[in-house]
Protein backbone atom coordinates (compact mmCIF):
# COMPACT_ATOMS: atom_id res chain seq x y z
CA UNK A 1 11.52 -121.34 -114.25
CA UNK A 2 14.17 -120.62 -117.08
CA UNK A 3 11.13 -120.38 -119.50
CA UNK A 4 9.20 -118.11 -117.42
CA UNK A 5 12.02 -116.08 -117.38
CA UNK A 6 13.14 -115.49 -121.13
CA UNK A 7 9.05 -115.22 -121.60
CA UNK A 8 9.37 -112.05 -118.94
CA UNK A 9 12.44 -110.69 -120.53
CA UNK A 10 10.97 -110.71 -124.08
CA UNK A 11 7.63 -109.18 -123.12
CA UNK A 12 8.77 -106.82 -120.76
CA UNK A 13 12.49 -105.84 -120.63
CA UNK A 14 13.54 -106.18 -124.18
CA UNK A 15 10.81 -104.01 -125.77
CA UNK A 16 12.45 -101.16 -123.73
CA UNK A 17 15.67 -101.98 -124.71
CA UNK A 18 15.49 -101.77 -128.28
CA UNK A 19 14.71 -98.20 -127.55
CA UNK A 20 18.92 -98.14 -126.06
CA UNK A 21 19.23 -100.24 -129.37
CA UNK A 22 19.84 -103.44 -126.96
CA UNK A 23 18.81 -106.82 -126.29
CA UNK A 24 19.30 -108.93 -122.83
CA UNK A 25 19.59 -112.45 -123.23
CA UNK A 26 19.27 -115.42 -121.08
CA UNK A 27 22.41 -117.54 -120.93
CA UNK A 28 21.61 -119.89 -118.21
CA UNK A 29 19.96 -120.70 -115.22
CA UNK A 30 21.89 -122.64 -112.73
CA UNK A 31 21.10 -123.54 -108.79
CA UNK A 32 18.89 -120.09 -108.61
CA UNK A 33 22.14 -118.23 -110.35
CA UNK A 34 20.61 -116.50 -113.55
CA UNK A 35 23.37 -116.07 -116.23
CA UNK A 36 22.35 -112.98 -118.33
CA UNK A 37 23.91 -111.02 -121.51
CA UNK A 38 23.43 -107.21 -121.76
CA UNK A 39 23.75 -105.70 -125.08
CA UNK A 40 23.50 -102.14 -125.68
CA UNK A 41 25.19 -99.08 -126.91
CA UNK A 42 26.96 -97.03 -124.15
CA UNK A 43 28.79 -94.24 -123.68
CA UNK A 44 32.88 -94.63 -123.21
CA UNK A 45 32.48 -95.18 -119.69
CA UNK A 46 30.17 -98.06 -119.67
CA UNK A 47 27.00 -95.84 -117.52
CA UNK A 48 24.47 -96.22 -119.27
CA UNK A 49 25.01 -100.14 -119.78
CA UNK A 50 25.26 -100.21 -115.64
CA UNK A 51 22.30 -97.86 -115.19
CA UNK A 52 20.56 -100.68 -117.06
CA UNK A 53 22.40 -103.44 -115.45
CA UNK A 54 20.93 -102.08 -112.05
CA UNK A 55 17.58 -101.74 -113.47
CA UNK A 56 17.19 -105.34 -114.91
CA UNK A 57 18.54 -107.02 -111.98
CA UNK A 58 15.69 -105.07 -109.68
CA UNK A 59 13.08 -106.29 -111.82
CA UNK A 60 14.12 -109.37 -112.38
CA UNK A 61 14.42 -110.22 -108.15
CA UNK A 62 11.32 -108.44 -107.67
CA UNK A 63 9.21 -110.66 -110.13
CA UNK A 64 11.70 -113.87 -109.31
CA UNK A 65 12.43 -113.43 -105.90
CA UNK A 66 14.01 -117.13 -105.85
CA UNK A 67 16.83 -116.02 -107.97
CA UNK A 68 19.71 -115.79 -105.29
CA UNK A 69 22.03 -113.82 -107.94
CA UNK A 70 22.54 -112.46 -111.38
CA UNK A 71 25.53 -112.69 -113.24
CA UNK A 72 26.33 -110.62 -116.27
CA UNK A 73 28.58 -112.79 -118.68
CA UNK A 74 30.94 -109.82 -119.91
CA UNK A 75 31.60 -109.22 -115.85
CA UNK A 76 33.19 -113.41 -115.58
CA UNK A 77 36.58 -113.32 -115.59
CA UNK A 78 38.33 -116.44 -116.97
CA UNK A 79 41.55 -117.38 -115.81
């Protein structure tokens, strides 16, 4: 499913991006948790990266409904 999924991201999600001047990437895929990487240029505030945050995650459930949750890697904490 991992392929599927980069192969949706680059046809359909990144093309739009690179209008933001951004690219999402696919860090992993692990027991239906999809590991992405959002970057883009946003304001001071970080909107505009979480107005696209939002937006990805919709489309990606909608077309991959078995994906239980997506994780963006800059939100992990490590401790």
């Amino acid at each position: 499913m991992r392929r599927k999924i980069e192969s949706y991201v680059e046809e359909r999600i990144n093309p739009f991006l690179k209008t933001h001047q951004g690219l999402l990437e696919v860090v992993d895929l692990d027991n239906d948790i999809l590991i992405i990487k959002l970057i883009v240029e946003y304001d001071s505030e970080g909107k505009t990266k979480q107005t696209l945050l939002n937006s990805i995650r919709s489309a990606l459930h909608e077309k991959f409904p078995q994906i239980n949750k997506i994780v963006e890697v800059s939100s992990l904490s490590y401790s």
